[in-house]
Protein backbone atom coordinates (compact mmCIF):
# COMPACT_ATOMS: atom_id res chain seq x y z
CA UNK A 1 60.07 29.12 16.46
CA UNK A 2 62.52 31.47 16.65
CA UNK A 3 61.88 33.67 19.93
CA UNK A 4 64.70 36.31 19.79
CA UNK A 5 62.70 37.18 16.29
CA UNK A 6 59.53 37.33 18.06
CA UNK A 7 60.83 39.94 20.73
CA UNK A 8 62.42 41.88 18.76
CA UNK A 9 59.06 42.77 16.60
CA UNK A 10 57.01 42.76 20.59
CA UNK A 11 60.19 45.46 21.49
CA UNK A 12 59.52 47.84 18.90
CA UNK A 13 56.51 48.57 21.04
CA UNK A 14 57.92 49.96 24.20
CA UNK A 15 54.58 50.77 25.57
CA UNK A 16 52.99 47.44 24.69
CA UNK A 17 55.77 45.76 26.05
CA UNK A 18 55.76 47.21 29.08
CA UNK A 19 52.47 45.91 30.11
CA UNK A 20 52.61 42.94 29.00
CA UNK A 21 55.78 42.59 31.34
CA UNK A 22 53.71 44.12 33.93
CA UNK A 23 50.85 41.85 33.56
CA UNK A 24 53.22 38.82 33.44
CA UNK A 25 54.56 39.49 36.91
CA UNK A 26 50.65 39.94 38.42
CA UNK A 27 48.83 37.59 40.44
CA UNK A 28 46.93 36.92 37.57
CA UNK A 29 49.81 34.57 35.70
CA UNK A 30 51.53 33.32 39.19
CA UNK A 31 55.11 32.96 38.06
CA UNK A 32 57.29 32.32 41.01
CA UNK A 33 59.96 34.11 39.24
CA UNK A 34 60.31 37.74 37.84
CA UNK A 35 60.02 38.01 34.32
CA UNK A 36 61.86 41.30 33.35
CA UNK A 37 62.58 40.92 29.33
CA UNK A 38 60.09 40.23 26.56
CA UNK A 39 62.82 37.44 25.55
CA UNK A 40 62.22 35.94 29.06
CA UNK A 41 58.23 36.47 29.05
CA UNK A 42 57.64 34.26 25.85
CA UNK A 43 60.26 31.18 26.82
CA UNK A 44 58.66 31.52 30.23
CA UNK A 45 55.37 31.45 29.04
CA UNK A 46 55.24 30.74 25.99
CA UNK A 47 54.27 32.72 22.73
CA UNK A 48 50.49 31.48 22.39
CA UNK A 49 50.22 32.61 26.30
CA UNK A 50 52.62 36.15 25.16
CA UNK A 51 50.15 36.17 22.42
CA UNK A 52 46.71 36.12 24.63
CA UNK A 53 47.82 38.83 27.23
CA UNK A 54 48.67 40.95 23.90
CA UNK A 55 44.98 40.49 22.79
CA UNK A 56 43.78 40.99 26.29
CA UNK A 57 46.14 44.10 26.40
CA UNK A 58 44.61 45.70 23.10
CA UNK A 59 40.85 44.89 23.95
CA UNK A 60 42.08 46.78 27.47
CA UNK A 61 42.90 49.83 25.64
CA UNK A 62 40.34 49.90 23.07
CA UNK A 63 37.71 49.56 25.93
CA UNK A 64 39.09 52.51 27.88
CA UNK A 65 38.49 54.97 25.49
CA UNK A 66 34.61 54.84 25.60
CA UNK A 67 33.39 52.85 28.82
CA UNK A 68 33.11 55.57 31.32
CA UNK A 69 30.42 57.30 29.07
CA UNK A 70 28.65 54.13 27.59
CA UNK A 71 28.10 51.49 30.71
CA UNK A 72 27.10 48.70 27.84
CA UNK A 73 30.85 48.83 26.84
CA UNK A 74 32.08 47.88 29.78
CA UNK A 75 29.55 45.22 31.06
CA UNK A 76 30.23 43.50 27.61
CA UNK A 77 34.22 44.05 28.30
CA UNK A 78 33.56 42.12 31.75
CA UNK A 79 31.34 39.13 30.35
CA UNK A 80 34.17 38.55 27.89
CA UNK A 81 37.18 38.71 29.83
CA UNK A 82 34.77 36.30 32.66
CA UNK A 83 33.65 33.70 30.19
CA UNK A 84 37.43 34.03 28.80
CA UNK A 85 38.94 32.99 32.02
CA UNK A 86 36.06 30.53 32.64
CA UNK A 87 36.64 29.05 29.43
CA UNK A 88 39.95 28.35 29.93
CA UNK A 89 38.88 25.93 33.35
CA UNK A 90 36.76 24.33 31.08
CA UNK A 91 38.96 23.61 28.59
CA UNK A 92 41.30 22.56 30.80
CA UNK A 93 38.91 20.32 32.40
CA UNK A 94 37.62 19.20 28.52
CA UNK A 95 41.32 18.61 27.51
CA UNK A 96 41.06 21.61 25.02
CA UNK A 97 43.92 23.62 24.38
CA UNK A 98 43.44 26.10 27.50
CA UNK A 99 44.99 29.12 25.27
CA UNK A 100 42.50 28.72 22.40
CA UNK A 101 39.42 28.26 24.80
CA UNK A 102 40.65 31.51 26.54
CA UNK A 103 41.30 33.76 23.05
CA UNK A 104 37.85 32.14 21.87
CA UNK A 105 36.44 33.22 24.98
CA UNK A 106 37.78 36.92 25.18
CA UNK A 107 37.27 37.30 21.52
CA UNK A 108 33.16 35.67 21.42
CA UNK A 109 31.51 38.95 21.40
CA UNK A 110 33.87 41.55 19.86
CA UNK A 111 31.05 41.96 17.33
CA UNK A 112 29.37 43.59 20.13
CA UNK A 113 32.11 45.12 21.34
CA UNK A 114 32.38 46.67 17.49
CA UNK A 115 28.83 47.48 17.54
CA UNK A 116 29.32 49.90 20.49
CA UNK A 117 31.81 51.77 19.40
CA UNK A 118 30.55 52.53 15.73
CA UNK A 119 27.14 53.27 17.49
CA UNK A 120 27.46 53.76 21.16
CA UNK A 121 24.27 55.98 22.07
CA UNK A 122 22.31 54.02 19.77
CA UNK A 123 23.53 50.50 21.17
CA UNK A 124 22.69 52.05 25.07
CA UNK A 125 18.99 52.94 24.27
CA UNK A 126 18.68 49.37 22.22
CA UNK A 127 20.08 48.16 25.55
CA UNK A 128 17.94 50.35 27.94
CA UNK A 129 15.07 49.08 25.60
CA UNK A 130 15.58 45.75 26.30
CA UNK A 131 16.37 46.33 29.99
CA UNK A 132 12.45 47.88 31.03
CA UNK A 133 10.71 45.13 28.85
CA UNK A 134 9.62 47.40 25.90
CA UNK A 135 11.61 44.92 23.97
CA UNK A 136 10.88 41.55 23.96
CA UNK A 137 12.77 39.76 21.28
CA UNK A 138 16.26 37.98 21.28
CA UNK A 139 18.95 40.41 20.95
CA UNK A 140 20.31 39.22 17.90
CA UNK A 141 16.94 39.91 16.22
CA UNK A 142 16.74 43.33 17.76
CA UNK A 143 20.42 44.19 16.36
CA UNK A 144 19.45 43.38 13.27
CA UNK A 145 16.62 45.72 13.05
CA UNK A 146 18.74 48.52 14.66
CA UNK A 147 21.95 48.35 13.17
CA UNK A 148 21.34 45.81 9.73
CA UNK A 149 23.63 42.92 11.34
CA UNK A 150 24.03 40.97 14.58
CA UNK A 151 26.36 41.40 16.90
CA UNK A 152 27.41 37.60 15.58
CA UNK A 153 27.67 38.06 11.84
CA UNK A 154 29.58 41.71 12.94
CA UNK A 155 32.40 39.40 15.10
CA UNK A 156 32.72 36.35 12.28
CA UNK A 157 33.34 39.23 9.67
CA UNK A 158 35.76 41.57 12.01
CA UNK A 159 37.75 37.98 12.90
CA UNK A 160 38.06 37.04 9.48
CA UNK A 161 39.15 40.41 8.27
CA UNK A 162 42.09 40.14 11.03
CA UNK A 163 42.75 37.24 9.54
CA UNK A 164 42.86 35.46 12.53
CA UNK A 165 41.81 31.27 12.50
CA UNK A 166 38.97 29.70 11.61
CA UNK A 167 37.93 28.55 14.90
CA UNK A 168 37.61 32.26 16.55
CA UNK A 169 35.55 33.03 13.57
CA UNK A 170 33.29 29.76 14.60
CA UNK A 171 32.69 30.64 17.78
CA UNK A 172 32.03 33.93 17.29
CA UNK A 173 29.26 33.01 15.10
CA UNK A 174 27.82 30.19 16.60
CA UNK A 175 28.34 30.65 20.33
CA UNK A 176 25.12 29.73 23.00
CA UNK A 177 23.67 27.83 20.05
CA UNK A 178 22.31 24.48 20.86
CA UNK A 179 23.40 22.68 18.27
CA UNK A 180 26.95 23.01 19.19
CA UNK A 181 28.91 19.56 19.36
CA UNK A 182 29.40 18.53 23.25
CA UNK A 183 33.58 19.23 24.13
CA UNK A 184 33.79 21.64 20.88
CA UNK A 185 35.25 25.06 21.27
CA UNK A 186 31.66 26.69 20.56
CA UNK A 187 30.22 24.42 23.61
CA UNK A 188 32.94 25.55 25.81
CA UNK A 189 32.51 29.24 25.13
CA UNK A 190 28.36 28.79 25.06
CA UNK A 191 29.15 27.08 28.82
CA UNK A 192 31.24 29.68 29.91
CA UNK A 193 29.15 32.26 28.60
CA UNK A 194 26.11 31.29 30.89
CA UNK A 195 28.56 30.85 34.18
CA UNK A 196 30.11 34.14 33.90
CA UNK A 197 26.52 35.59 33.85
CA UNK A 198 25.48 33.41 36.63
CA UNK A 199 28.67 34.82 38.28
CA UNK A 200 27.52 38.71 37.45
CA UNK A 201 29.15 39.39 34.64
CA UNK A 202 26.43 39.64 32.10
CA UNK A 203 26.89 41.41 28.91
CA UNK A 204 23.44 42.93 29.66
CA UNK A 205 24.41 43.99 33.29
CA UNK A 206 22.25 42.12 34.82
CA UNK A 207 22.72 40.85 38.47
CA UNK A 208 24.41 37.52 39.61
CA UNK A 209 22.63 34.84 40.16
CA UNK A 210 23.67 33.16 43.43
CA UNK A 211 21.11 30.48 43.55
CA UNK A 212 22.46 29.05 40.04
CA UNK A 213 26.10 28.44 41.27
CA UNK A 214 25.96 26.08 44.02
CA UNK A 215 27.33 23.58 41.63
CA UNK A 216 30.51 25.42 40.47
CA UNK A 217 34.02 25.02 42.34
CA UNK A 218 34.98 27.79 45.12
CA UNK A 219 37.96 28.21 43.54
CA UNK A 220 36.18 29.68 40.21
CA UNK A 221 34.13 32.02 41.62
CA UNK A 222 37.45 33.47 43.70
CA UNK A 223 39.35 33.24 40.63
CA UNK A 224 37.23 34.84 38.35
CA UNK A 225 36.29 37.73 40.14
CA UNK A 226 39.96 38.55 41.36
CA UNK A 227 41.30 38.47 38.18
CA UNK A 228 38.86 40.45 36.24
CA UNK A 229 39.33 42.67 39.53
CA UNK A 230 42.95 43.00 38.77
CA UNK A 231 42.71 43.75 35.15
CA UNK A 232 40.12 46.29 35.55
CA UNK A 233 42.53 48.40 38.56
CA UNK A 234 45.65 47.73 36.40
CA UNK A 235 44.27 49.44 33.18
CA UNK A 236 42.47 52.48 35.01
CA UNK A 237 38.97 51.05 34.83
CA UNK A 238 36.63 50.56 37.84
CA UNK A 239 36.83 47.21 39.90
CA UNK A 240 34.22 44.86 39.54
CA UNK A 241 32.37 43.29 42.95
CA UNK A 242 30.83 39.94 42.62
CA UNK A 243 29.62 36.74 44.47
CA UNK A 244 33.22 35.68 45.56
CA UNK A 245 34.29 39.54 47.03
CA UNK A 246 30.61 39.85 48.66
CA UNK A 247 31.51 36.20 50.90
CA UNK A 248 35.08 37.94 51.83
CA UNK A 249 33.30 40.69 53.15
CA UNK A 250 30.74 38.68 54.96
């Protein structure tokens, strides 16, 4: 692959650029150089890895526009970017390509994400609904009663439109379904899905669970929380707290 091609499309995006620079030299990546061109950014890390912070970027400014008035948004935004970074462990510990378990992770519930923009007061009282118990049912069979699709059949159909590969599409579709084959990219997502709400980051909002993560390494809890920390102070939305910040504190 030719990279000085690459840049020079990335450069013609000065503003795009310039955070993805900025989020290459965070904590989050943990260079131990200074990356200072987007020439330098993809042979350091690689265009795949370029390719994720640009997705991560994008979904950062989409969710900005709308998640101070409609808390759903941003809980949603949080579970994603949680069972993204989760996934990635997983993968790495499943010898799955870490940068498509991340992007598959990130990308699982965009459907939802979509859902909330086209019908943001409408999503929030489905959500409230569900919240005090006047709604019993799955939430796939409640979206399809409110809105005439699932927040899965929205996200296979928005990743196949961006024509964007088959395996995104798959996961989006059949994430946190049993049926998923052990080590797949659906069963890493599914797993990473449950641990990030364990962790607190819930797509419903819902509190963490502390008695449910006994099992999972220190060094994932820290991680996650810290870097979804990070992301949210870097792009002007507010810092999450969770079970790794409350022992600090302690």
């Amino acid at each position: 692959m030719n990279f000085q091609r690459v840049a020079s499309v990335l450069d013609t995006d000065a503003a795009l650029v310039a955070e993805v620079l900025r989020l290459a030299n965070s904590p989050l990546i943990g260079l131990s150089r200074s990356v200072s061109t987007t020439l330098q950014a993809l042979a350091l890390l690689g265009v795949r890895r370029v390719y994720a912070l640009i997705v991560t970027l994008t979904m950062c400014r989409f969710l900005r526009a709308g998640a101070d008035a409609h808390p759903a948004m941003r809980f949603c935004w949080r579970h994603n970017l949680a069972a993204a970074l989760l996934a990635k462990q997983i993968g790495l510990k499943r010898h799955a390509d870490p940068d498509h378990a991340y992007l598959a992770g990130l990308l699982h519930e965009v459907g939802k994400l979509a859902l909330l923009a086209a019908y943001p007061r409408e999503y929030n009282r489905m959500v409230e609904a569900m919240a005090s118990g006047n709604e019993q049912r799955p939430c796939r069979d409640v979206e399809r009663e409110w809105f005439g699709a699932d927040h899965c059949e929205v996200g296979q159909w928005l990743l196949e439109t961006w024509n964007l590969p088959a395996m995104f599409h798959e996961v989006a579709r059949d994430y946190g379904r049993e049926q998923a084959h052990s080590g797949s990219l659906t069963a890493i997502v599914g797993e990473a899905c449950a641990i990030a709400a364990r962790l607190g980051f819930a797509s419903d909002g819902s509190p963490a669970k502390p008695d449910e993560i006994e099992g999972l390494p220190e060094k994932w809890t820290e991680q996650i929380v810290d870097a979804v920390n990070h992301l949210e102070c870097e792009y002007g939305l507010t810092s999450i707290t969770g079970p790794a910040a409350e022992r600090r504190s302690a």
